[in-house]
PDB file of N, CA and C in Angstrom:
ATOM      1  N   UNK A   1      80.824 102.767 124.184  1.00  0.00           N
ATOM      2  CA  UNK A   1      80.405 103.398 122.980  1.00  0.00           C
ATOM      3  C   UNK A   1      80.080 104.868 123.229  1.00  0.00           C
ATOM      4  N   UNK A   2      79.694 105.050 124.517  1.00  0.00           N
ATOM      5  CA  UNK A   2      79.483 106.679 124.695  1.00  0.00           C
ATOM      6  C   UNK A   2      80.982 107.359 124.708  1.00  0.00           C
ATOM      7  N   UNK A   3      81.793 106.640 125.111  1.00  0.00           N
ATOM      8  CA  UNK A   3      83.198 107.145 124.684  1.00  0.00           C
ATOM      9  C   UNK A   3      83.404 107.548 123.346  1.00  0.00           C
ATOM     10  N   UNK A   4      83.224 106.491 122.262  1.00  0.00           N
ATOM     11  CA  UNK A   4      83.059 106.977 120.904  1.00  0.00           C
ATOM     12  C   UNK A   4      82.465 108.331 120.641  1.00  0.00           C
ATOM     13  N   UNK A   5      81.840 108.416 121.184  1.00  0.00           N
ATOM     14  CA  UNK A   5      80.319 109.330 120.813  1.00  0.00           C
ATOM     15  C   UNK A   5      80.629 110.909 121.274  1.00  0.00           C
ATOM     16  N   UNK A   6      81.775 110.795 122.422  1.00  0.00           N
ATOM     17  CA  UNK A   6      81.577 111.889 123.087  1.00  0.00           C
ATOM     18  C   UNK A   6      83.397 111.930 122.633  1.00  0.00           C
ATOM     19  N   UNK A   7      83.701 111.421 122.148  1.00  0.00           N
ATOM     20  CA  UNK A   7      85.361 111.982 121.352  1.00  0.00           C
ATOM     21  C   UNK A   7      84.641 112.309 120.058  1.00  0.00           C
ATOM     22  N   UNK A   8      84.023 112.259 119.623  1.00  0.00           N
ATOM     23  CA  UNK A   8      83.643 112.559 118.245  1.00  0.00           C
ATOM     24  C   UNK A   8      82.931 114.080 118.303  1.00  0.00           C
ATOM     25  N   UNK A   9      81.990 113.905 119.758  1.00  0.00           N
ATOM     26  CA  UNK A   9      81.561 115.409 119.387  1.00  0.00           C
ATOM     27  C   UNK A   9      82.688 116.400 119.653  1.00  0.00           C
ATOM     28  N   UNK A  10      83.770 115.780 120.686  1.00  0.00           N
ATOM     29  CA  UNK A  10      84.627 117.036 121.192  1.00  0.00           C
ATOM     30  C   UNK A  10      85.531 117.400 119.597  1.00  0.00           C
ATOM     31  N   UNK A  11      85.409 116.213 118.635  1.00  0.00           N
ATOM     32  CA  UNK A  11      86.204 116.751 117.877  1.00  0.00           C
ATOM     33  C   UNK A  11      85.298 117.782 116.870  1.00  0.00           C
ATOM     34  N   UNK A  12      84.164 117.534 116.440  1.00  0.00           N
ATOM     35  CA  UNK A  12      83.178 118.192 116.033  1.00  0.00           C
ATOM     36  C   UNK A  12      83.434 119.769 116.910  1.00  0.00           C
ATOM     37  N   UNK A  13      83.572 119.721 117.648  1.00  0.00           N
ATOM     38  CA  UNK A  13      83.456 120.692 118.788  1.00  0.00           C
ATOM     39  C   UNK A  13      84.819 121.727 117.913  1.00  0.00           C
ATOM     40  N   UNK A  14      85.585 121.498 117.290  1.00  0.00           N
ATOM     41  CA  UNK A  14      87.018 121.930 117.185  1.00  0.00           C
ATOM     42  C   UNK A  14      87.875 122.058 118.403  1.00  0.00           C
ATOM     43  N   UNK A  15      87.841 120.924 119.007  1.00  0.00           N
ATOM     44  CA  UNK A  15      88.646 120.245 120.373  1.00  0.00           C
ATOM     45  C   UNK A  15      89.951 119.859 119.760  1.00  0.00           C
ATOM     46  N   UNK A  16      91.296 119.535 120.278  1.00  0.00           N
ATOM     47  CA  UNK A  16      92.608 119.180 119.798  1.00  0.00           C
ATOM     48  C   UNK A  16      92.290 117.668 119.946  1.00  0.00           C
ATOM     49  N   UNK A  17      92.981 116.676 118.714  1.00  0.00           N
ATOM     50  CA  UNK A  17      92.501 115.840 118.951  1.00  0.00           C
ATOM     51  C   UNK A  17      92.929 114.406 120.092  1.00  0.00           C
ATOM     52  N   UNK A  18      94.326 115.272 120.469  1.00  0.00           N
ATOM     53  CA  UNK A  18      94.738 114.559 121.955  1.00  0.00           C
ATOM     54  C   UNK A  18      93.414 114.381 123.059  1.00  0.00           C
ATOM     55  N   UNK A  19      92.656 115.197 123.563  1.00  0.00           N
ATOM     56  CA  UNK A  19      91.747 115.127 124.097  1.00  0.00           C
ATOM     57  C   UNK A  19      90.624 114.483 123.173  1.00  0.00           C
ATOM     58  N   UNK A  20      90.371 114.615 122.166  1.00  0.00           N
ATOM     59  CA  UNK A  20      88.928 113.310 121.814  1.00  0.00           C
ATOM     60  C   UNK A  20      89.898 111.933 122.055  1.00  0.00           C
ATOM     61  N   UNK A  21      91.004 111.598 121.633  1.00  0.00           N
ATOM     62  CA  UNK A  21      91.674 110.270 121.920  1.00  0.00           C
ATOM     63  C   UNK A  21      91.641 110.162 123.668  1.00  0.00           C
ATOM     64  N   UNK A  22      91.563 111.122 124.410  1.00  0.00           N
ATOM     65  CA  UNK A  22      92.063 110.586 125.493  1.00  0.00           C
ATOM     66  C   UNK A  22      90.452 110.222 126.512  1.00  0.00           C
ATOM     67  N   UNK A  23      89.474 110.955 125.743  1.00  0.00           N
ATOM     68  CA  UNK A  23      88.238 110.410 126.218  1.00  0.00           C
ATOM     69  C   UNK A  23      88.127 109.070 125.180  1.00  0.00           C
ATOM     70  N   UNK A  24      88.331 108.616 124.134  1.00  0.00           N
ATOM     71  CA  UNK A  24      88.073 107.590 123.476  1.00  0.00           C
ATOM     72  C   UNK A  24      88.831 106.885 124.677  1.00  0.00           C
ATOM     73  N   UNK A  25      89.833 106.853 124.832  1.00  0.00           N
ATOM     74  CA  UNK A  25      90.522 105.488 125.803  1.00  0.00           C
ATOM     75  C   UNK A  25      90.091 105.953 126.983  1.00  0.00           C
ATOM     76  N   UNK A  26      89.731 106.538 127.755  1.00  0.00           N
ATOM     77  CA  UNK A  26      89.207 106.283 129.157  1.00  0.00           C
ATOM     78  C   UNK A  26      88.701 105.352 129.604  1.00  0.00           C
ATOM     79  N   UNK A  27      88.162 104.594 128.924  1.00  0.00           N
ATOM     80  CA  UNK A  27      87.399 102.937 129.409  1.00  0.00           C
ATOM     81  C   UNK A  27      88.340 101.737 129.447  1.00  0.00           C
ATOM     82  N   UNK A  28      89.465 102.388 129.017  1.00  0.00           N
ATOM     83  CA  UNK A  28      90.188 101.214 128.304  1.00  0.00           C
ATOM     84  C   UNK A  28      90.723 100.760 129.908  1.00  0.00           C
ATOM     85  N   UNK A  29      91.265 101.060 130.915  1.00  0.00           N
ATOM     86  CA  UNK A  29      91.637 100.468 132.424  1.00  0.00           C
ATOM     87  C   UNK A  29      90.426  99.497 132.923  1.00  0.00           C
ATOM     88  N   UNK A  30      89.340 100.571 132.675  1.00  0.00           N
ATOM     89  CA  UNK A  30      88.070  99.158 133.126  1.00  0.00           C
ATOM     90  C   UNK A  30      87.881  98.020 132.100  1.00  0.00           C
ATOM     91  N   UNK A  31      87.808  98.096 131.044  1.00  0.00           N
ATOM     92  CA  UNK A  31      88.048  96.968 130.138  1.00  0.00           C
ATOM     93  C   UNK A  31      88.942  96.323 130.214  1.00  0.00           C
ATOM     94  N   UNK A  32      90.099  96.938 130.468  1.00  0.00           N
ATOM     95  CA  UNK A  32      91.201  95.341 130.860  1.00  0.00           C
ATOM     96  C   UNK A  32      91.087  94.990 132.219  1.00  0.00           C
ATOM     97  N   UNK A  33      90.440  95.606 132.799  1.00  0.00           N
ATOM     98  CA  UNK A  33      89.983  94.969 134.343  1.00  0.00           C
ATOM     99  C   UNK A  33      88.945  93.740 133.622  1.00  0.00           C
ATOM    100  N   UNK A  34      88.008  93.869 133.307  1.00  0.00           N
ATOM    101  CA  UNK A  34      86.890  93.144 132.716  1.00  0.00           C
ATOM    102  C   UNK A  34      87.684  91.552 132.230  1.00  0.00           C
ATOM    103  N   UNK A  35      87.934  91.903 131.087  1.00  0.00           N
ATOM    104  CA  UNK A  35      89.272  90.912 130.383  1.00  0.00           C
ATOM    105  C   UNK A  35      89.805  89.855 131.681  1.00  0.00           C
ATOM    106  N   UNK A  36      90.838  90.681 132.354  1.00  0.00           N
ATOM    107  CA  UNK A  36      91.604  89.927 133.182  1.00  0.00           C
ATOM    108  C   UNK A  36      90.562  89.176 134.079  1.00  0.00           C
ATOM    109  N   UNK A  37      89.527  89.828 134.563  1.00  0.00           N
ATOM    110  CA  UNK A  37      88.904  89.138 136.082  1.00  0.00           C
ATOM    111  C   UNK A  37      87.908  87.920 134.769  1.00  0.00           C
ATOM    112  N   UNK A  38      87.078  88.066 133.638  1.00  0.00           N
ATOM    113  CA  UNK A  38      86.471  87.333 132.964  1.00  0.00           C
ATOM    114  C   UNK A  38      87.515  85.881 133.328  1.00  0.00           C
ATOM    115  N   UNK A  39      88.552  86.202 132.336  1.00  0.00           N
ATOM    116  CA  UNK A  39      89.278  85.286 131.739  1.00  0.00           C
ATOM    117  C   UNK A  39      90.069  84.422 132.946  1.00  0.00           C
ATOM    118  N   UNK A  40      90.019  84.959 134.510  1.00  0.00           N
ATOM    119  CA  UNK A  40      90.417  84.426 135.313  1.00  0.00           C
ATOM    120  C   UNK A  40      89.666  83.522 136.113  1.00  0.00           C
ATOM    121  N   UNK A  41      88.116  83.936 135.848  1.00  0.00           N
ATOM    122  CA  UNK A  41      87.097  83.596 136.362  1.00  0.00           C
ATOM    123  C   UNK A  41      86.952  81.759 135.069  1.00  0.00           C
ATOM    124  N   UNK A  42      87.174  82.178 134.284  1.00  0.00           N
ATOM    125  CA  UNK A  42      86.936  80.930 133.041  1.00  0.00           C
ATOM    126  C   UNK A  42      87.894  79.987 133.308  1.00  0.00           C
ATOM    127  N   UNK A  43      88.861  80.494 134.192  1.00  0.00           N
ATOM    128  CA  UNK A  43      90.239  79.531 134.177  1.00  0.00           C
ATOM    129  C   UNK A  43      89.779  78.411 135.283  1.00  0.00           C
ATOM    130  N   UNK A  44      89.368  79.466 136.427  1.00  0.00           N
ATOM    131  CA  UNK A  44      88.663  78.370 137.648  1.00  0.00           C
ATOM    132  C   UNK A  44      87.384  77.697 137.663  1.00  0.00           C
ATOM    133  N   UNK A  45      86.495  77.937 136.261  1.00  0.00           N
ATOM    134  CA  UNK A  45      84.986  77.238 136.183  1.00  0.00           C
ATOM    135  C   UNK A  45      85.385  76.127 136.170  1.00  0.00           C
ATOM    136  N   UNK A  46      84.492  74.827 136.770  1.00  0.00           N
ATOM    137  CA  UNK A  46      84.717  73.785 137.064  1.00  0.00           C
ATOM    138  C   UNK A  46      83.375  72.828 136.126  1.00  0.00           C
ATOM    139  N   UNK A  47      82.841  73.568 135.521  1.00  0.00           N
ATOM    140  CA  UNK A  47      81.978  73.015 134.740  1.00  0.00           C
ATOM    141  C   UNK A  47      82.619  72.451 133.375  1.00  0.00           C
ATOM    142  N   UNK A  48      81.968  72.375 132.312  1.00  0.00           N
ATOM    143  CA  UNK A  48      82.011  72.050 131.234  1.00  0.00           C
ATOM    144  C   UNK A  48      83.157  73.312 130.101  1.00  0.00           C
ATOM    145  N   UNK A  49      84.356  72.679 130.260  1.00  0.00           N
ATOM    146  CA  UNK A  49      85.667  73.536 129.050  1.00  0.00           C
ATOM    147  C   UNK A  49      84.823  74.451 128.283  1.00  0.00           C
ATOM    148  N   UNK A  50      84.139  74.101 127.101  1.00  0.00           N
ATOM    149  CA  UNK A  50      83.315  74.619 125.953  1.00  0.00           C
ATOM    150  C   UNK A  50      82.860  76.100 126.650  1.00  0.00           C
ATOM    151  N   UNK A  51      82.062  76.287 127.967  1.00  0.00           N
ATOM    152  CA  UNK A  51      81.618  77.071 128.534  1.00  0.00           C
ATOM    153  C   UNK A  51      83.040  78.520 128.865  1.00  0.00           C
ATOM    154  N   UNK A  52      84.102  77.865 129.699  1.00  0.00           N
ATOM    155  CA  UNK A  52      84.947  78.605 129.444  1.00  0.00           C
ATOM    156  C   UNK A  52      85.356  79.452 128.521  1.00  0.00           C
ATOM    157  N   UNK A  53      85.786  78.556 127.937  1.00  0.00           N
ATOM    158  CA  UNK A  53      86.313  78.846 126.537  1.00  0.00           C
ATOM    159  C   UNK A  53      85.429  79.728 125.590  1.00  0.00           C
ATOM    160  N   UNK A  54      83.966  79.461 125.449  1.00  0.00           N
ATOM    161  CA  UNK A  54      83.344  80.529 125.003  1.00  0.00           C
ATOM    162  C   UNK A  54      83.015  81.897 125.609  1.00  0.00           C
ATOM    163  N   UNK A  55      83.465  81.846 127.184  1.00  0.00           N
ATOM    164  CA  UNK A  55      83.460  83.259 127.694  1.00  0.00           C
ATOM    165  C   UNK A  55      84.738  83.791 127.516  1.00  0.00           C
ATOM    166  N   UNK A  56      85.902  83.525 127.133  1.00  0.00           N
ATOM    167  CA  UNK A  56      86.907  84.187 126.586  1.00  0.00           C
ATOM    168  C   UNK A  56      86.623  84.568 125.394  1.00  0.00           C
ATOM    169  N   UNK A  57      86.638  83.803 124.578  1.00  0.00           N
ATOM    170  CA  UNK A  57      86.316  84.584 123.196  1.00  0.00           C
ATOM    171  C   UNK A  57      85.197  85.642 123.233  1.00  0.00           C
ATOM    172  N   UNK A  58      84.289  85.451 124.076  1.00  0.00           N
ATOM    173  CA  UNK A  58      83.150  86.634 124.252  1.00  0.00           C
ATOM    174  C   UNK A  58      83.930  87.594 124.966  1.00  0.00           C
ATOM    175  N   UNK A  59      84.990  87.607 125.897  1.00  0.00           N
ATOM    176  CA  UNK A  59      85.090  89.166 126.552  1.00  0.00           C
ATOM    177  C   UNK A  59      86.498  89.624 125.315  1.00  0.00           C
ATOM    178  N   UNK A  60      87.128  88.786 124.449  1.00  0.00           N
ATOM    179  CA  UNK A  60      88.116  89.355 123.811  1.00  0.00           C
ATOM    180  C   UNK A  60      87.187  90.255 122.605  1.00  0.00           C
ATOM    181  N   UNK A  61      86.431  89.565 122.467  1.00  0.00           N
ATOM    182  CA  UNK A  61      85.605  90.264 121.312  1.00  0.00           C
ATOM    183  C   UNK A  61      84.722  91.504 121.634  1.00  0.00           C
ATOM    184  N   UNK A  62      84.367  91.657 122.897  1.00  0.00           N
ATOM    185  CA  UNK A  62      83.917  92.519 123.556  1.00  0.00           C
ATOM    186  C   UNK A  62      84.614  93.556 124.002  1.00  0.00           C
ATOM    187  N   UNK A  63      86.026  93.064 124.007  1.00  0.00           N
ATOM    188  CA  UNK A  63      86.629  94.368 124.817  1.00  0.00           C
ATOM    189  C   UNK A  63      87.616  94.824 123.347  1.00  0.00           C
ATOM    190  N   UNK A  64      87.895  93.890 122.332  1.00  0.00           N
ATOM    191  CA  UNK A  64      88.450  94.515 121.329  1.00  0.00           C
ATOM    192  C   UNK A  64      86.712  95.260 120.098  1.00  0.00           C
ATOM    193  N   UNK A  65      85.877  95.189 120.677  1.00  0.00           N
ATOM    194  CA  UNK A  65      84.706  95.950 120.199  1.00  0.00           C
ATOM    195  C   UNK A  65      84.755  97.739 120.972  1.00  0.00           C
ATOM    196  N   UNK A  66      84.485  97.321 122.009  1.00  0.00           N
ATOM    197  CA  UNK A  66      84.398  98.703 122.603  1.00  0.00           C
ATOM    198  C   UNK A  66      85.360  99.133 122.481  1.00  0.00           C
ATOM    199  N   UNK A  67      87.326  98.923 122.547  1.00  0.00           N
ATOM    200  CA  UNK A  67      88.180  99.643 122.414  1.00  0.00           C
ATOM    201  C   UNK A  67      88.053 100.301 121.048  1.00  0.00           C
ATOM    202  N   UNK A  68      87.637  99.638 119.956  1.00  0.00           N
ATOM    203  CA  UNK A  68      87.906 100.176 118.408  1.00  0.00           C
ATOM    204  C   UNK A  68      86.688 100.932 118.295  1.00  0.00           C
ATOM    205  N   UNK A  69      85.574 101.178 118.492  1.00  0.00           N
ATOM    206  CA  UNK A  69      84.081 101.667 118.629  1.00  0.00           C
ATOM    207  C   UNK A  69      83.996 102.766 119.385  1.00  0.00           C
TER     208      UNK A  69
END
């Protein structure tokens, strides 16, 4: 969200807006790091499905939050 925050001032700033987009996506490599290792990690839990399964839907919703935010 400080990504948000800090493409918004550069555009405030009268910055081009290639650069506020390209600080908006800067997180976006660690977030699909996040995604992939979550969702790989849910694949091998050996506990209870439900548990899995609700940590996927938590990092898709999480990482399609911070990308759009």
């Amino acid at each position: 969200m400080a990504a948000t925050a800090g493409s918004m001032a550069l555009l405030v700033a009268g910055l081009p807006a290639v650069i506020a987009l390209a600080v908006h996506l800067a997180p976006l490599p660690y977030n699909a790091l996040m995604l992939v290792a979550v969702w790989r990690s849910a694949a091998a839990y050996a506990g209870p499905p439900v548990w899995a399964t609700l940590a996927r839907l938590a990092i898709l919703t999480w990482t399609a939050a911070v990308t759009i935010l």
